[in-house]
Protein backbone atom coordinates (compact mmCIF):
# COMPACT_ATOMS: atom_id res chain seq x y z
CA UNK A 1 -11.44 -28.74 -6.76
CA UNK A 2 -8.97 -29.62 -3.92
CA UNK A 3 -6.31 -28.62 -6.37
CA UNK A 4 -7.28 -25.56 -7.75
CA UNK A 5 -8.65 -24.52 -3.29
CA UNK A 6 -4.46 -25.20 -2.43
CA UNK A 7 -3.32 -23.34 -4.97
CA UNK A 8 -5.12 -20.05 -4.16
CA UNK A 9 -4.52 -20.47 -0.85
CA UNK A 10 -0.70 -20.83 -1.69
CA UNK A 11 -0.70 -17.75 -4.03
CA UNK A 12 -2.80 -15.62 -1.23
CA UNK A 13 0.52 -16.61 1.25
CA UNK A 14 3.31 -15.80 -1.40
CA UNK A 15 1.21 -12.39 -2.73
CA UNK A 16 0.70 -11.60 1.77
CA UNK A 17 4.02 -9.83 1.31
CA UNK A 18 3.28 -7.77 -1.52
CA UNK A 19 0.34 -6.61 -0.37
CA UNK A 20 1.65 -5.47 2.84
CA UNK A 21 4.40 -3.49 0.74
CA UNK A 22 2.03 -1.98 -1.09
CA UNK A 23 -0.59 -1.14 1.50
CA UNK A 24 2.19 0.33 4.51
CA UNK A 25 4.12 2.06 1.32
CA UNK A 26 1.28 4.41 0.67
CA UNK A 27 0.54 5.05 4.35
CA UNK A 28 1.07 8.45 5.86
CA UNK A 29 4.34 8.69 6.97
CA UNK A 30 3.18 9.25 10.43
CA UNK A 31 0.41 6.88 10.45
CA UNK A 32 2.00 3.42 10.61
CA UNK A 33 1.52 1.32 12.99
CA UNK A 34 2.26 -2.40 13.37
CA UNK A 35 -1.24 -3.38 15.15
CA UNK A 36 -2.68 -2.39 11.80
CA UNK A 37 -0.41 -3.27 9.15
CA UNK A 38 -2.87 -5.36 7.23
CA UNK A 39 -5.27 -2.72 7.10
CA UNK A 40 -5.12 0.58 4.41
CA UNK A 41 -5.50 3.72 5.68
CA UNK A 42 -7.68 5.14 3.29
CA UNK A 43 -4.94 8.00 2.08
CA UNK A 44 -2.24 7.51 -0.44
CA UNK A 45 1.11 9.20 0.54
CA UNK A 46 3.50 6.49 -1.77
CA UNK A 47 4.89 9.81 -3.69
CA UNK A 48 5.15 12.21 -0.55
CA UNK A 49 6.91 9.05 0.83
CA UNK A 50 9.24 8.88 -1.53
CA UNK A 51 10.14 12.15 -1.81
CA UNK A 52 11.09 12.19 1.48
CA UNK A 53 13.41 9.43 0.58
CA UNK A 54 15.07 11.05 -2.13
CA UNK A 55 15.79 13.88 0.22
CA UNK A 56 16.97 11.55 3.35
CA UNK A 57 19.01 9.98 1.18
CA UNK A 58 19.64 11.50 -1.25
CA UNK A 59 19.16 8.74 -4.02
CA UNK A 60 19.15 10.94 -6.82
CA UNK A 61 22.71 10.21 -6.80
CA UNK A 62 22.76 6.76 -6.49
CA UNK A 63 19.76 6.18 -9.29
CA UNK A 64 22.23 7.93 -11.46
CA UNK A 65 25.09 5.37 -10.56
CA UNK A 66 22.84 2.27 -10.97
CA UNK A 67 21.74 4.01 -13.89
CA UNK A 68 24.98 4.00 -15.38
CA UNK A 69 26.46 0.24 -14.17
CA UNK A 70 22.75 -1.31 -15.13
CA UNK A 71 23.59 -0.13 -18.70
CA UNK A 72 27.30 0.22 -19.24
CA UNK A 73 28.23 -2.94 -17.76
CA UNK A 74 25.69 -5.79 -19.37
CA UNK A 75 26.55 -3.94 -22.99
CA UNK A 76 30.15 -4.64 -22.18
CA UNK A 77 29.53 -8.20 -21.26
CA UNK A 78 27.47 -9.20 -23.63
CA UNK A 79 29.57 -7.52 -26.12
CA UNK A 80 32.45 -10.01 -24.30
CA UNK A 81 30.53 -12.59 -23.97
CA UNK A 82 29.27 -12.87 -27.77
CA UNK A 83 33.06 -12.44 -28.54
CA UNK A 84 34.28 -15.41 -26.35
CA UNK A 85 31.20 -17.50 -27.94
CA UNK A 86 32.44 -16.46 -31.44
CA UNK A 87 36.12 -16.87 -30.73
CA UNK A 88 35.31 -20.78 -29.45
CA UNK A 89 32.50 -21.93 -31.57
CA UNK A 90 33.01 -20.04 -34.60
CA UNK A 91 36.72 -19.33 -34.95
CA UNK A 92 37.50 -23.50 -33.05
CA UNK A 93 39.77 -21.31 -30.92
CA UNK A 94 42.23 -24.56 -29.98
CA UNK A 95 41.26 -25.83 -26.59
CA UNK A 96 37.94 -23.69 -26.99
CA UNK A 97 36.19 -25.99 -23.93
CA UNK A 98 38.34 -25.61 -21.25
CA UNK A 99 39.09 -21.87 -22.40
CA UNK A 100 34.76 -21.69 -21.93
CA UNK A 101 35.45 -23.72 -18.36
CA UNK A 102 37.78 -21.35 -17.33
CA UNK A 103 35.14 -18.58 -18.23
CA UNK A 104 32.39 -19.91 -17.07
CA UNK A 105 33.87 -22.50 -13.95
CA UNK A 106 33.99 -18.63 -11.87
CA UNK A 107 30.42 -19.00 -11.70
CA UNK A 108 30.50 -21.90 -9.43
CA UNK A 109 32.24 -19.75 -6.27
CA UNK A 110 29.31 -17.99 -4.31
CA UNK A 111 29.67 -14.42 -4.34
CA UNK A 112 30.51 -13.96 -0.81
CA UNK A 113 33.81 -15.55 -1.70
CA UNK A 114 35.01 -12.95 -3.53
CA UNK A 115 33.99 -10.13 -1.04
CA UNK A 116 37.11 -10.02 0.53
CA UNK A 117 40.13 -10.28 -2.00
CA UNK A 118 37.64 -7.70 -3.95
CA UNK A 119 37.73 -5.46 -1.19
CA UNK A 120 42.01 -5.61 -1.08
CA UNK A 121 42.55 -5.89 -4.87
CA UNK A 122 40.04 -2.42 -4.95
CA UNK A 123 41.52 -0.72 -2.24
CA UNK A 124 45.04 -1.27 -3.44
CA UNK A 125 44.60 -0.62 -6.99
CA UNK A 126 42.39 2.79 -6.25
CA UNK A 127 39.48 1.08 -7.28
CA UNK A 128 37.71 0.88 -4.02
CA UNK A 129 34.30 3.34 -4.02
CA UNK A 130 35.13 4.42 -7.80
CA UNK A 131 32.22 3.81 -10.92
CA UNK A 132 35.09 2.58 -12.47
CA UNK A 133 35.27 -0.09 -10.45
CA UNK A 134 32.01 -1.16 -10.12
CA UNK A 135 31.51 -0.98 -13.87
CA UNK A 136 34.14 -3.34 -13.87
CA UNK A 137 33.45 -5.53 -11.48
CA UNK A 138 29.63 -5.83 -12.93
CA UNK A 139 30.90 -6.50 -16.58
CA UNK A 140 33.25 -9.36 -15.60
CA UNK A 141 29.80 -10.88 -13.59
CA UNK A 142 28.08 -10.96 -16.57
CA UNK A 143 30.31 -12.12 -19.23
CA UNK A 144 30.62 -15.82 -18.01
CA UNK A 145 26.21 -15.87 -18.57
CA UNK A 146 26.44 -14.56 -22.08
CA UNK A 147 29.37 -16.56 -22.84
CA UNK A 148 27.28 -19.50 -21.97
CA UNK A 149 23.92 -18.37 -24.27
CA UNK A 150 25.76 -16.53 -27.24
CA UNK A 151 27.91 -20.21 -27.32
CA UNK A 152 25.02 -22.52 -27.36
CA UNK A 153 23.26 -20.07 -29.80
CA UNK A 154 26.39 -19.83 -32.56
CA UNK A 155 26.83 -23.54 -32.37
CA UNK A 156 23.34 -23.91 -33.97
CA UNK A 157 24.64 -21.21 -36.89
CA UNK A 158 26.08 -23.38 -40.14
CA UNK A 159 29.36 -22.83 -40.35
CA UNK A 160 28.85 -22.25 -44.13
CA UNK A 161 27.51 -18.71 -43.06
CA UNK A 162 31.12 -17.81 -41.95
CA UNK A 163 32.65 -19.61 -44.94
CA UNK A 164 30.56 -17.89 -47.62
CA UNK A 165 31.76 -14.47 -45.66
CA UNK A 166 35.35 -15.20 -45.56
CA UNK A 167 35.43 -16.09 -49.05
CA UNK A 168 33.59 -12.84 -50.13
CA UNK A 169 36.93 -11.02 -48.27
CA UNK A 170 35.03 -10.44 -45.47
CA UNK A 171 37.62 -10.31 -42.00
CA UNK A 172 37.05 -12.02 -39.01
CA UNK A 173 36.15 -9.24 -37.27
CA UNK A 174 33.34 -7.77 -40.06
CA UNK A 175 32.18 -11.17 -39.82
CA UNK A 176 31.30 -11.43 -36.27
CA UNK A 177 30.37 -7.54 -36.35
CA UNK A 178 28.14 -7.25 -39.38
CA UNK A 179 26.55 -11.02 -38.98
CA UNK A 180 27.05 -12.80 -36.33
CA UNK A 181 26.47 -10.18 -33.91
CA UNK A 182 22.95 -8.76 -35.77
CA UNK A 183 21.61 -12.63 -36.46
CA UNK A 184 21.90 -12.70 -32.17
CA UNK A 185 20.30 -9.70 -31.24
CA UNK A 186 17.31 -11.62 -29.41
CA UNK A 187 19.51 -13.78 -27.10
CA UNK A 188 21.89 -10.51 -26.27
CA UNK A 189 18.74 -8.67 -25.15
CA UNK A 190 17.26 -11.54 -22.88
CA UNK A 191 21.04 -11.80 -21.32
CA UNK A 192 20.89 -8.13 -21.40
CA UNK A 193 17.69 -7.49 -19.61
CA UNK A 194 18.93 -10.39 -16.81
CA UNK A 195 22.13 -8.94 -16.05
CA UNK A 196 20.37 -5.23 -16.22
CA UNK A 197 17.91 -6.75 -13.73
CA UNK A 198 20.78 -8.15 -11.75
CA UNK A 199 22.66 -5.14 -11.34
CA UNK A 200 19.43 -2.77 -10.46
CA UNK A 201 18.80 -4.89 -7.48
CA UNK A 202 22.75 -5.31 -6.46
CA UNK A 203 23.23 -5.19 -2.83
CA UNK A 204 26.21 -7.13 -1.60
CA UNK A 205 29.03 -5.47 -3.88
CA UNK A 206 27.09 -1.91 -3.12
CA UNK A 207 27.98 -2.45 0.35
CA UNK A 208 30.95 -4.28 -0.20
CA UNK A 209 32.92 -2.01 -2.95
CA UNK A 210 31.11 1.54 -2.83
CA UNK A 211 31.20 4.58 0.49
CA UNK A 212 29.97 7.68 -0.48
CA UNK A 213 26.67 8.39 -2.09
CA UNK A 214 27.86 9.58 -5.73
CA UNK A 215 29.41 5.92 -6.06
CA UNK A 216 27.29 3.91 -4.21
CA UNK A 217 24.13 1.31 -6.02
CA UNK A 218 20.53 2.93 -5.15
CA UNK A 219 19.99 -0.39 -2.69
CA UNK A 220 22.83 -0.15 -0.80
CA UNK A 221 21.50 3.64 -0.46
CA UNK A 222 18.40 2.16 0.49
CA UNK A 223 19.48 -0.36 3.05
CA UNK A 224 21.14 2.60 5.05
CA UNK A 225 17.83 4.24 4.69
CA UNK A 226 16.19 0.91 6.35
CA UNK A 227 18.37 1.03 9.43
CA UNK A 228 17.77 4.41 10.42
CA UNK A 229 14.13 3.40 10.59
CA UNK A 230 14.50 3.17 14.52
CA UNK A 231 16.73 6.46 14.28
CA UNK A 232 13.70 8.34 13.15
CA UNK A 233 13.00 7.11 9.41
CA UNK A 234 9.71 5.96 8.92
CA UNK A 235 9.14 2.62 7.76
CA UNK A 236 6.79 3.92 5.26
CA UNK A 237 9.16 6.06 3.59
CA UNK A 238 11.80 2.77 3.51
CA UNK A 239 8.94 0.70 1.89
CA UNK A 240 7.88 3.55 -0.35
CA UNK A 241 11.65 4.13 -1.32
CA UNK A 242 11.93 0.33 -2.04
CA UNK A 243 8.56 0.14 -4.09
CA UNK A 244 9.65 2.81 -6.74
CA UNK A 245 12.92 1.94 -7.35
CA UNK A 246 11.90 -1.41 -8.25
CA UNK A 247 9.35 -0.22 -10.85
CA UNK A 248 12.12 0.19 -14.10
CA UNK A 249 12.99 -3.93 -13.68
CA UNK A 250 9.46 -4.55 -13.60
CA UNK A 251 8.72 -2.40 -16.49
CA UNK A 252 11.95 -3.58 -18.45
CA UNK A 253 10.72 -7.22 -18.19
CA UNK A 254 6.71 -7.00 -18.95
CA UNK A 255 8.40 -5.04 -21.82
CA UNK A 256 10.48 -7.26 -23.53
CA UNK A 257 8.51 -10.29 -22.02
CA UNK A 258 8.19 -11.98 -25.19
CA UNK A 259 11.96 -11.04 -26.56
CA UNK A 260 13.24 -12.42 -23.81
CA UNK A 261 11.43 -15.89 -23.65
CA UNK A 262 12.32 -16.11 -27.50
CA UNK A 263 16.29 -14.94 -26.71
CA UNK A 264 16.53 -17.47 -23.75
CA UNK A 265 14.90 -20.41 -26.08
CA UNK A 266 16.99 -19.80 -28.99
CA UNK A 267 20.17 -19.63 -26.61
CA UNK A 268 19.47 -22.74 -25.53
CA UNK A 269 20.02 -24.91 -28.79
């Protein structure tokens, strides 16, 4: 009884935050006030709110950018990263483990490492506030996580399959393309739906990598939007901005809940 009394108490204080996002989000824009946060107002204004976003903003452009890295870039690397699991598990590319360390050992750095030489490397190659560069920069995040999964997953695959191919005449290539690539299709769409979730929410490379708002990630254009709430923006609208733009993850994942718990399990042999 003591048990169960701690643990709604504990998931009152973690859901406190999400209920205050939800009720100040659909508060009049001109009604907030901190005194009575906790409070609703009795009127919903989330859509007005947001509106009013999209025009301060103007994040139509920048949900059309994250649009395009949260689905360009994880199909490119998982598309790499099923071909570097292939190439080492499958085709015993010699010295496939420390080829997979070097792959994978990037993963280790924290990402604020890499804000810096990113930002020099960009702005001398004419990458800096490009889509090409952030689709870029996105697909070589990802491929070191669906390296790891589509590895683990094609060393539980008998070899034999890839025998019984070859012998049939079969190349390397149609191999991995017309077997070994179908026969993973649940672990590619869990490491899809991560990285796509990863990439949706992106701030630090937004800021980072990106200036004008045809380029730059929805957040990034959202954080701006947060700072100018003591320049005249009000919070509501921030919140209400916030709230929506987060709906497609949260849709994505209560989705394809049950592909993805069955693509992470099976990449984990």
């Amino acid at each position: 009884m003591i048990r169960r009394a701690v643990l709604v108490v504990l998931g009152l204080v973690w859901l406190g935050p999400t209920y205050l996002l939800l009720v100040n989000a659909a508060r009049p824009a001109g009604s907030y006030d901190p005194g009575s946060a906790w409070v609703p107002s009795g009127d919903f204004a989330l859509f007005e709110n947001f509106g009013r976003a999209l025009d301060s903003a103007d994040l139509t452009q920048s949900l059309a950018s994250t649009a395009l890295y949260s689905v360009v870039s994880p199909l490119l690397g998982v598309l790499v990263g099923a071909l570097a699991g292939y190439t080492i598990v499958v085709l015993r590319l010699r010295y496939g483990f420390w080829w997979f360390l070097l792959i994978f050992g990037g993963t280790i750095f924290p990402s604020q490492m890499l804000l810096v030489p990113l930002f020099v490397g960009y702005s001398d190659a004419g990458l800096y506030d490009s889509r090409l560069g952030m689709i870029l920069i996105y697909t070589a995040i990802n491929v070191p996580l669906a390296a790891f999964v589509l590895r683990n997953f094609y060393s539980g695959v008998a070899f034999s399959i890839f025998e019984a191919a070859r012998m049939d005449g079969a190349s390397t290539w149609r191999v991995f393309w017309r077997i070994y690539l179908p026969i993973s299709a649940s672990a590619l769409t869990a490491v899809f739906i991560l990285e796509f979730t990863f990439i949706w929410n992106d701030l630090i490379f937004g800021l980072t990598l990106t200036q004008t708002e045809e380029v730059r990630p929805v957040m990034t254009a959202i954080a701006g939007l947060m700072t100018d709430v003591y320049a005249g923006t009000p919070v509501p609208v921030g919140l209400a901005a916030g709230l929506v733009v987060s709906l497609p993850t949260v849709v994505l994942f209560l989705a394809t809940q049950r592909l993805f718990a069955r693509g992470l399990s099976l990449g984990s042999v």
